[in-house]
ModelCIF file with pLDDT and N, C-alpha, C, O atoms, coordinates in Angstrom:
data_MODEL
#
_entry.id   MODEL 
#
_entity.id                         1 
_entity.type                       polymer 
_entity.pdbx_number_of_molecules   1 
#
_entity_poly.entity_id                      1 
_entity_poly.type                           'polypeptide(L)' 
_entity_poly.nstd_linkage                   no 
_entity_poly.nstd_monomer                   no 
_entity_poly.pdbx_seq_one_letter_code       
;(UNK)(UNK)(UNK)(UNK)(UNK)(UNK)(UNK)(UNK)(UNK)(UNK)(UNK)(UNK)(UNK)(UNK)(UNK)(UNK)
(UNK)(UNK)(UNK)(UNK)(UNK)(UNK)(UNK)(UNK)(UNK)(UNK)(UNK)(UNK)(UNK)(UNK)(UNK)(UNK)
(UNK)(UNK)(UNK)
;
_entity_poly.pdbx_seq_one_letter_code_can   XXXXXXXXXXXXXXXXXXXXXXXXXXXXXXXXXXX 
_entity_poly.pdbx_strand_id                 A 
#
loop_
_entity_poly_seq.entity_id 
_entity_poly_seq.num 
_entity_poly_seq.mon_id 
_entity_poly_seq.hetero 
1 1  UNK n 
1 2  UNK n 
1 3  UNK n 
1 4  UNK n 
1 5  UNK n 
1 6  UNK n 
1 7  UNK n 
1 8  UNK n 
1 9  UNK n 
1 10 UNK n 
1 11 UNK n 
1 12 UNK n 
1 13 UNK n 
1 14 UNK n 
1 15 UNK n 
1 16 UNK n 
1 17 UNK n 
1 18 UNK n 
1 19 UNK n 
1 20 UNK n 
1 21 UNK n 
1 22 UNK n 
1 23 UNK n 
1 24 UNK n 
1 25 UNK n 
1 26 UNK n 
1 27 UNK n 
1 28 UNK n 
1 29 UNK n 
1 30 UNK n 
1 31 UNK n 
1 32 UNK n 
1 33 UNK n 
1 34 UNK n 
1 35 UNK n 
#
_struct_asym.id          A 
_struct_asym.entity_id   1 
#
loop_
_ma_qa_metric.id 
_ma_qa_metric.mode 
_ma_qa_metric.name 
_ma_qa_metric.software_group_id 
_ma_qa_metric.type 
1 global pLDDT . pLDDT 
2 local  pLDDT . pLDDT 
#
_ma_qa_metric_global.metric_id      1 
_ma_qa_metric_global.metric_value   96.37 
_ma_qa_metric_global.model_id       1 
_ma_qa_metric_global.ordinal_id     1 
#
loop_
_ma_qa_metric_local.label_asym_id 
_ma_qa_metric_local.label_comp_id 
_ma_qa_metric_local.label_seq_id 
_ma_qa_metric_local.metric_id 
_ma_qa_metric_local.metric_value 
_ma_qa_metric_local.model_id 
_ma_qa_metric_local.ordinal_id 
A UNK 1  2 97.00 1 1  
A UNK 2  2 98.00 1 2  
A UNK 3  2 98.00 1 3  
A UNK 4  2 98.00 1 4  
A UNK 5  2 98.00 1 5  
A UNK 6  2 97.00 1 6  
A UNK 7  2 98.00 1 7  
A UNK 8  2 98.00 1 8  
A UNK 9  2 98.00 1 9  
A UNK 10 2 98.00 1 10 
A UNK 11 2 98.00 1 11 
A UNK 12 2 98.00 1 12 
A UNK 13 2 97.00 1 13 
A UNK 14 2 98.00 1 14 
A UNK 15 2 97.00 1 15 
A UNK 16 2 97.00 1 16 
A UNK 17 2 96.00 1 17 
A UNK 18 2 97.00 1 18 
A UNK 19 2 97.00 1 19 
A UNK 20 2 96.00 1 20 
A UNK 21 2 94.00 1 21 
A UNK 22 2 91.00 1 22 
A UNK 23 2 92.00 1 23 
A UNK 24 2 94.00 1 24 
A UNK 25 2 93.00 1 25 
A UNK 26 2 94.00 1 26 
A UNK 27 2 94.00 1 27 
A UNK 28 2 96.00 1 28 
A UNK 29 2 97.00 1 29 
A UNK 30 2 96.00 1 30 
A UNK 31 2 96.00 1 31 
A UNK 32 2 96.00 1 32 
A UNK 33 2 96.00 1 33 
A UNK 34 2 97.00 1 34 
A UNK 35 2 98.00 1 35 
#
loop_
_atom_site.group_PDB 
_atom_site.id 
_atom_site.type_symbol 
_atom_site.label_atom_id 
_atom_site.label_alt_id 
_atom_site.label_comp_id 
_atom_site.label_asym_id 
_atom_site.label_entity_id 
_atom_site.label_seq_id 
_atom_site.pdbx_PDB_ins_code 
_atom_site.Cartn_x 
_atom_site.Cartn_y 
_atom_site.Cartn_z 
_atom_site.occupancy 
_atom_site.B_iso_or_equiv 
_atom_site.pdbx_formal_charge 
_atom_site.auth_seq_id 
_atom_site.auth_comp_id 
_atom_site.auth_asym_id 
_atom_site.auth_atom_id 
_atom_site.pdbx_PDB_model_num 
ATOM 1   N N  . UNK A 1 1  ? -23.330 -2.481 4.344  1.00 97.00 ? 1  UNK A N  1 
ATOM 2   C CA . UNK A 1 1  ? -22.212 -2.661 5.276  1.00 97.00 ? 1  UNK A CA 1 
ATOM 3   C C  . UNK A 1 1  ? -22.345 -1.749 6.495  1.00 97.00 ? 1  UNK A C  1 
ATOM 4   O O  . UNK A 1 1  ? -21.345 -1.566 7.190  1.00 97.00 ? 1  UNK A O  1 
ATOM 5   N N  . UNK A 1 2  ? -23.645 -1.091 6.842  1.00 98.00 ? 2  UNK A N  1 
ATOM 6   C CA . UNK A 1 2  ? -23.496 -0.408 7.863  1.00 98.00 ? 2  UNK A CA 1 
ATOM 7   C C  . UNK A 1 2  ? -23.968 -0.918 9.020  1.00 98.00 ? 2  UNK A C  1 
ATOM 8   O O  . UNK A 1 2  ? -24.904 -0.333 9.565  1.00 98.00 ? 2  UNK A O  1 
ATOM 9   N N  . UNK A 1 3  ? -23.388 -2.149 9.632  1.00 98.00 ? 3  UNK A N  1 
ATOM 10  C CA . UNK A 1 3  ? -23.170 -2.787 11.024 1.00 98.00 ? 3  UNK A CA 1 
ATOM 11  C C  . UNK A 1 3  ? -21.958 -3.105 10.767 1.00 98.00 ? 3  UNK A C  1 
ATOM 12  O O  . UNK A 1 3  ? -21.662 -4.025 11.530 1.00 98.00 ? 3  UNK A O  1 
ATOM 13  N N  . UNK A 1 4  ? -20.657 -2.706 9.766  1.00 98.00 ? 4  UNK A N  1 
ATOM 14  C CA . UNK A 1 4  ? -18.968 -2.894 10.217 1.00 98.00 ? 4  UNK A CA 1 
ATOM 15  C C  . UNK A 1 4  ? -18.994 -1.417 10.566 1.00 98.00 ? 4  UNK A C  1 
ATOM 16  O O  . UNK A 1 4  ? -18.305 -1.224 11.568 1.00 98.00 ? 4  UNK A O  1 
ATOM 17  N N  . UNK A 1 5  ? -19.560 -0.279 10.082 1.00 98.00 ? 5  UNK A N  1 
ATOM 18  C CA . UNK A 1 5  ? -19.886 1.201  10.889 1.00 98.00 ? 5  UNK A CA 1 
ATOM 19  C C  . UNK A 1 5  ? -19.977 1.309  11.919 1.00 98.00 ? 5  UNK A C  1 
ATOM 20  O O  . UNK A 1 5  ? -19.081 1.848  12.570 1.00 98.00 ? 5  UNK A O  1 
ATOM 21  N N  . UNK A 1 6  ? -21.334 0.739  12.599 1.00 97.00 ? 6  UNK A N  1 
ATOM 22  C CA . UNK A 1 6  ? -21.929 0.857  13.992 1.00 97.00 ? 6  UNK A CA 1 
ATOM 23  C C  . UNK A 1 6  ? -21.425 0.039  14.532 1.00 97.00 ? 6  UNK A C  1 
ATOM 24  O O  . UNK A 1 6  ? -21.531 0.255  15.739 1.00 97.00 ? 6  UNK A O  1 
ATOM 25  N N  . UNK A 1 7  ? -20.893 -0.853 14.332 1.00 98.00 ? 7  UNK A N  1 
ATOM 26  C CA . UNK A 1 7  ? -20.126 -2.147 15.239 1.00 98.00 ? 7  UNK A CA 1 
ATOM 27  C C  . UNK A 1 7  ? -18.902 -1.715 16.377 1.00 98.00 ? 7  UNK A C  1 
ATOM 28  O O  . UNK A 1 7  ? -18.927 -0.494 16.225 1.00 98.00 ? 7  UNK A O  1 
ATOM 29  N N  . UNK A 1 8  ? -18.259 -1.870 17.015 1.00 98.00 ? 8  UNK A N  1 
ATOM 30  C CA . UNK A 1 8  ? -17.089 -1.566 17.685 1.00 98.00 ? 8  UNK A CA 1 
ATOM 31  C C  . UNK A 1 8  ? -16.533 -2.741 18.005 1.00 98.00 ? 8  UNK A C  1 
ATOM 32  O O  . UNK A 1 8  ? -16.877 -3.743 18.633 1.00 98.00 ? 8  UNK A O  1 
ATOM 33  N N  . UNK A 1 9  ? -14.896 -2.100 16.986 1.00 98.00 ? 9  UNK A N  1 
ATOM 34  C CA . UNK A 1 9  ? -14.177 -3.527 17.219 1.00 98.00 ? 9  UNK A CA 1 
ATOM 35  C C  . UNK A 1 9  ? -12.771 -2.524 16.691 1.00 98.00 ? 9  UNK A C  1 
ATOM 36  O O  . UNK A 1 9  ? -13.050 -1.558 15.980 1.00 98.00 ? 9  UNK A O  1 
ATOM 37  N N  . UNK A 1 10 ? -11.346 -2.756 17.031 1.00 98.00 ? 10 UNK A N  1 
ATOM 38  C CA . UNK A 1 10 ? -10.642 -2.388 16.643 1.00 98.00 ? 10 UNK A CA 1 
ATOM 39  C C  . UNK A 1 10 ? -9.616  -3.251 15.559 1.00 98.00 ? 10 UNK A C  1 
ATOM 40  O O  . UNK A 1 10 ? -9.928  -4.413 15.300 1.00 98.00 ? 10 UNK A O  1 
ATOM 41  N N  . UNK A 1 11 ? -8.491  -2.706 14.989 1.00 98.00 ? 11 UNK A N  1 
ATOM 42  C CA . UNK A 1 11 ? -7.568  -3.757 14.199 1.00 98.00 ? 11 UNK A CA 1 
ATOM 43  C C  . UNK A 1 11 ? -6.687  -4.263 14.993 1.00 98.00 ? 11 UNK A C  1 
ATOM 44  O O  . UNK A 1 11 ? -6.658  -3.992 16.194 1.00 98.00 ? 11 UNK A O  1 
ATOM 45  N N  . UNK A 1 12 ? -5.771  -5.149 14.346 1.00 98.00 ? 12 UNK A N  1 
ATOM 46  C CA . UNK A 1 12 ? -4.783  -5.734 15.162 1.00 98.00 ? 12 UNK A CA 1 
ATOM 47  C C  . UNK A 1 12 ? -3.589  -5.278 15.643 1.00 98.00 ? 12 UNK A C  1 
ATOM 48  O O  . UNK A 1 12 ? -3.416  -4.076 15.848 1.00 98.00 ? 12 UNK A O  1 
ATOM 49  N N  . UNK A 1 13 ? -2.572  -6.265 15.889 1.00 97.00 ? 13 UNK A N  1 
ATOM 50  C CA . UNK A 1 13 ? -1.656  -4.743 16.725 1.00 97.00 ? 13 UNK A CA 1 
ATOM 51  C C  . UNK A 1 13 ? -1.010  -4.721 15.648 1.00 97.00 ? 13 UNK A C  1 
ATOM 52  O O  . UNK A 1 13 ? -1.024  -5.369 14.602 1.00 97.00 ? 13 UNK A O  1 
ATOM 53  N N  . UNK A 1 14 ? -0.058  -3.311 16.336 1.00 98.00 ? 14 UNK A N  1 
ATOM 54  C CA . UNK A 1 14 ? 1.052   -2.741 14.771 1.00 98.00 ? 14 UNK A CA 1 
ATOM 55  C C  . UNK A 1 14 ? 2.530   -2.731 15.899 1.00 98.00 ? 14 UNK A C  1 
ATOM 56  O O  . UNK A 1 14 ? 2.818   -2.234 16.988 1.00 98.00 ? 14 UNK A O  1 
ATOM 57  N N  . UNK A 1 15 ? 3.110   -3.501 14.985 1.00 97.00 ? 15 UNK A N  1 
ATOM 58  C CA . UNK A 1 15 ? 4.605   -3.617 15.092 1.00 97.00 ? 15 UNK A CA 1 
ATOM 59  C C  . UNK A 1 15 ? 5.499   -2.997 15.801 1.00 97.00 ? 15 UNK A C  1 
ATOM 60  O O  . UNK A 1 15 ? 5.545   -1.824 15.433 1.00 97.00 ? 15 UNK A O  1 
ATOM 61  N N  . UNK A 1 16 ? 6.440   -3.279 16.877 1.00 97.00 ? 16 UNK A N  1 
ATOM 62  C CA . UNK A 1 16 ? 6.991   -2.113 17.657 1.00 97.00 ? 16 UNK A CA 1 
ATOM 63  C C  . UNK A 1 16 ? 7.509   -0.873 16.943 1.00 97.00 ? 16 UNK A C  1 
ATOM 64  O O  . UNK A 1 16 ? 7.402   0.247  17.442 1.00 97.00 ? 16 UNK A O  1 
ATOM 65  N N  . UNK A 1 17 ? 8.515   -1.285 14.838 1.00 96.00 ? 17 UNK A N  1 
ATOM 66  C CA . UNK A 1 17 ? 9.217   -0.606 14.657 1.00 96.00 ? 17 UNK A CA 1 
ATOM 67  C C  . UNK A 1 17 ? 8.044   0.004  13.374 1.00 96.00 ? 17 UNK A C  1 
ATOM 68  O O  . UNK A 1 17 ? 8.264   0.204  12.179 1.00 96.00 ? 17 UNK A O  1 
ATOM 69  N N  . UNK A 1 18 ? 6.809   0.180  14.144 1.00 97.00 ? 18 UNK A N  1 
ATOM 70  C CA . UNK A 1 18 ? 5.662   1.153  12.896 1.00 97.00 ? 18 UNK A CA 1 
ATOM 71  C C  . UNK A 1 18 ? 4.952   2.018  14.221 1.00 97.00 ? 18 UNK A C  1 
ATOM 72  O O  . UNK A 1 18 ? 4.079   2.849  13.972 1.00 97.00 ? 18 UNK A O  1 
ATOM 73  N N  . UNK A 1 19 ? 5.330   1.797  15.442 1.00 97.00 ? 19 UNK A N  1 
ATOM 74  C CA . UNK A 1 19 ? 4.681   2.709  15.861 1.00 97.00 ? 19 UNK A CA 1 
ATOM 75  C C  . UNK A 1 19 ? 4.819   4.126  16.037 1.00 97.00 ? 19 UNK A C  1 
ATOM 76  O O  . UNK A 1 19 ? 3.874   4.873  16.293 1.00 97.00 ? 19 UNK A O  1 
ATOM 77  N N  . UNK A 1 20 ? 6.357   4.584  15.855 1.00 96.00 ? 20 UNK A N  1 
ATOM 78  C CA . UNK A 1 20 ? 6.324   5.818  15.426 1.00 96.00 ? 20 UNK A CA 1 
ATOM 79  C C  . UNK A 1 20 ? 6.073   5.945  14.357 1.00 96.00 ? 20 UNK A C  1 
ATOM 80  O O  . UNK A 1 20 ? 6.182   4.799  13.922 1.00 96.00 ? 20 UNK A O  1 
ATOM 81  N N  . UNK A 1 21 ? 5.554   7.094  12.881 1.00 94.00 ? 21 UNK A N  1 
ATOM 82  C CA . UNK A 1 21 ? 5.622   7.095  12.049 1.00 94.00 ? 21 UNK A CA 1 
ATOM 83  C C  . UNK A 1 21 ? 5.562   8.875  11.474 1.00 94.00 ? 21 UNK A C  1 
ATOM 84  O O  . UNK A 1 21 ? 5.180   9.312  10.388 1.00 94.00 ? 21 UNK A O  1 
ATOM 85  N N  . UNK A 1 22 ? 6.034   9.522  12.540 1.00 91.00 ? 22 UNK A N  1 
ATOM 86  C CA . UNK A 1 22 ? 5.927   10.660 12.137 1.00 91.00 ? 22 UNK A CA 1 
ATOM 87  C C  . UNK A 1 22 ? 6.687   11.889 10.940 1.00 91.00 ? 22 UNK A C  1 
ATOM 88  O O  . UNK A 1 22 ? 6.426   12.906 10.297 1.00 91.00 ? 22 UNK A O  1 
ATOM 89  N N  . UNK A 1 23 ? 7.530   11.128 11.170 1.00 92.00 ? 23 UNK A N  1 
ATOM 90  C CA . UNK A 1 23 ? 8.154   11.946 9.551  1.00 92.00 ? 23 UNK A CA 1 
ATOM 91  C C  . UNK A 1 23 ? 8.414   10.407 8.297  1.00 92.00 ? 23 UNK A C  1 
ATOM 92  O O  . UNK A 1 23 ? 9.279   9.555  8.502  1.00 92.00 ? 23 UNK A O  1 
ATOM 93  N N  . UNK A 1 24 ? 7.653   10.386 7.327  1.00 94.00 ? 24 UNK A N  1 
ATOM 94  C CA . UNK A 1 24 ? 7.721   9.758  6.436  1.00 94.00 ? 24 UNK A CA 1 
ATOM 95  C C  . UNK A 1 24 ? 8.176   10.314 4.858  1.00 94.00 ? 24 UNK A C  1 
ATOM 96  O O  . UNK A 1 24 ? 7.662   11.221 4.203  1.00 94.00 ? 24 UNK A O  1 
ATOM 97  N N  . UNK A 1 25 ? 9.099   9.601  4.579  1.00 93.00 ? 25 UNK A N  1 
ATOM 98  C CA . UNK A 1 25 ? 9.517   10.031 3.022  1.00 93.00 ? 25 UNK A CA 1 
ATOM 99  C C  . UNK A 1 25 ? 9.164   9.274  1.750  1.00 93.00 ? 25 UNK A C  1 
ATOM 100 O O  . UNK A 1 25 ? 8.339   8.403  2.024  1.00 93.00 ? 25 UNK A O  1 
ATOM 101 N N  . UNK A 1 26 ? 9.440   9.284  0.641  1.00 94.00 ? 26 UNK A N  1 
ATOM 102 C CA . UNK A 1 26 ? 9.008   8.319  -0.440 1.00 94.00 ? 26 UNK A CA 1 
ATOM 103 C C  . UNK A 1 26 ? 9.921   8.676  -1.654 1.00 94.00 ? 26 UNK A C  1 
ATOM 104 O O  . UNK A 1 26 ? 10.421  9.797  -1.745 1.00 94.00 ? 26 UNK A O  1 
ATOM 105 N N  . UNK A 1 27 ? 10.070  7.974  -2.322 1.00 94.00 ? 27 UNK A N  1 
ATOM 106 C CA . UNK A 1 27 ? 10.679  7.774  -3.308 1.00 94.00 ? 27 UNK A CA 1 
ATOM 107 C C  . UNK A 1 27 ? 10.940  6.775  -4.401 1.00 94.00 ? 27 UNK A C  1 
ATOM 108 O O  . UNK A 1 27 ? 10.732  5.609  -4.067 1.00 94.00 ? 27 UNK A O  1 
ATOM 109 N N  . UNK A 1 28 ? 11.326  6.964  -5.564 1.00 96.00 ? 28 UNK A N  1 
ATOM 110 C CA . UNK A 1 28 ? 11.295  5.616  -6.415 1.00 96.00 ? 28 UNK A CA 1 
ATOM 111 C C  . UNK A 1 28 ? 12.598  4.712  -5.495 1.00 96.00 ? 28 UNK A C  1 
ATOM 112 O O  . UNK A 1 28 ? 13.331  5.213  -4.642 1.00 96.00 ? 28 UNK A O  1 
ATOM 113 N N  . UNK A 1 29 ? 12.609  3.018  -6.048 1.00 97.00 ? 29 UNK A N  1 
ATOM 114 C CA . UNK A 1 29 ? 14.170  2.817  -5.033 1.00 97.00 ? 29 UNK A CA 1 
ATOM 115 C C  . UNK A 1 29 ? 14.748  2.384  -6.043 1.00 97.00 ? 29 UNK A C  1 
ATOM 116 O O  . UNK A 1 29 ? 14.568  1.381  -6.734 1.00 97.00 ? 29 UNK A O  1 
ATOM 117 N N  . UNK A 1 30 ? 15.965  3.803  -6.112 1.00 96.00 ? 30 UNK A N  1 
ATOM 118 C CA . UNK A 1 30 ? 16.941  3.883  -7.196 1.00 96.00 ? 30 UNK A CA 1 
ATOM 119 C C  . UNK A 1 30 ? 18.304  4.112  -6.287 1.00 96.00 ? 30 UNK A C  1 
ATOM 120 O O  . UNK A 1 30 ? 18.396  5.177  -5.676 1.00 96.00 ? 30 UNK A O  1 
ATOM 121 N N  . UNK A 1 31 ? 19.138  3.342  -6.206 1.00 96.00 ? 31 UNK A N  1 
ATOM 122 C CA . UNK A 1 31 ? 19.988  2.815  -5.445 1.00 96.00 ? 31 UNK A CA 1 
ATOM 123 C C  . UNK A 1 31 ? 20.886  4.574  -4.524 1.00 96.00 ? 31 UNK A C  1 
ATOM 124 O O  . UNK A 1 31 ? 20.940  4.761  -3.308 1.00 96.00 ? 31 UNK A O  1 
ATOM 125 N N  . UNK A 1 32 ? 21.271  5.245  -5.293 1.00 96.00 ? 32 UNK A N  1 
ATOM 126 C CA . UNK A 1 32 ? 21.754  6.452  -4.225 1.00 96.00 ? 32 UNK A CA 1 
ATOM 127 C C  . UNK A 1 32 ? 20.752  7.023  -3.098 1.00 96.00 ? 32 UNK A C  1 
ATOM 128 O O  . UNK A 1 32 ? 21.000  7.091  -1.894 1.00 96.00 ? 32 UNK A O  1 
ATOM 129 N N  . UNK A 1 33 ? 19.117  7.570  -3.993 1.00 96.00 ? 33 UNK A N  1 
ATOM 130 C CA . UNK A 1 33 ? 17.901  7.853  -3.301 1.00 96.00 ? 33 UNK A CA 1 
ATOM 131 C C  . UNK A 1 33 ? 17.859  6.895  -2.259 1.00 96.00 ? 33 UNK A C  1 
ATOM 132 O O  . UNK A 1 33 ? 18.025  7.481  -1.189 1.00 96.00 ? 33 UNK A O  1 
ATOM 133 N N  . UNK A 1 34 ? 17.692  5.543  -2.091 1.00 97.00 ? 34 UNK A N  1 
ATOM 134 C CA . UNK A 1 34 ? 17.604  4.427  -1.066 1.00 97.00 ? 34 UNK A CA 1 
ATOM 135 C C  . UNK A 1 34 ? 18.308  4.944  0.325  1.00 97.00 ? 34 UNK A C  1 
ATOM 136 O O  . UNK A 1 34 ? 17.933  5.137  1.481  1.00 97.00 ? 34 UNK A O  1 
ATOM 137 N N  . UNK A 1 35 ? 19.685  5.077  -0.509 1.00 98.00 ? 35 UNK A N  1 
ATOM 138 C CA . UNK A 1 35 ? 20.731  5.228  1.175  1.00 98.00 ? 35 UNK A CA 1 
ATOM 139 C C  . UNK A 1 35 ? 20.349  6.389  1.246  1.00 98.00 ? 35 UNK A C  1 
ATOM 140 O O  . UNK A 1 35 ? 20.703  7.099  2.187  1.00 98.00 ? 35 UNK A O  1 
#
């Protein structure tokens, strides 16, 4: 696979509401945690 390496090509676009993404959280979704 090393010409998808050396190749130049980028991905597609990303979504207006993913382009910030600087503080991210996680959690199981257990209904109080959620809100």
């Amino acid at each position: 696979t090393a010409s998808i390496r050396e190749s130049t090509w980028r991905i597609g676009a990303i979504p207006d509401d993913l382009l910030d993404r600087r503080v991210e959280i996680t959690g199981p979704p257990e209904r109080k945690m959620v809100i």
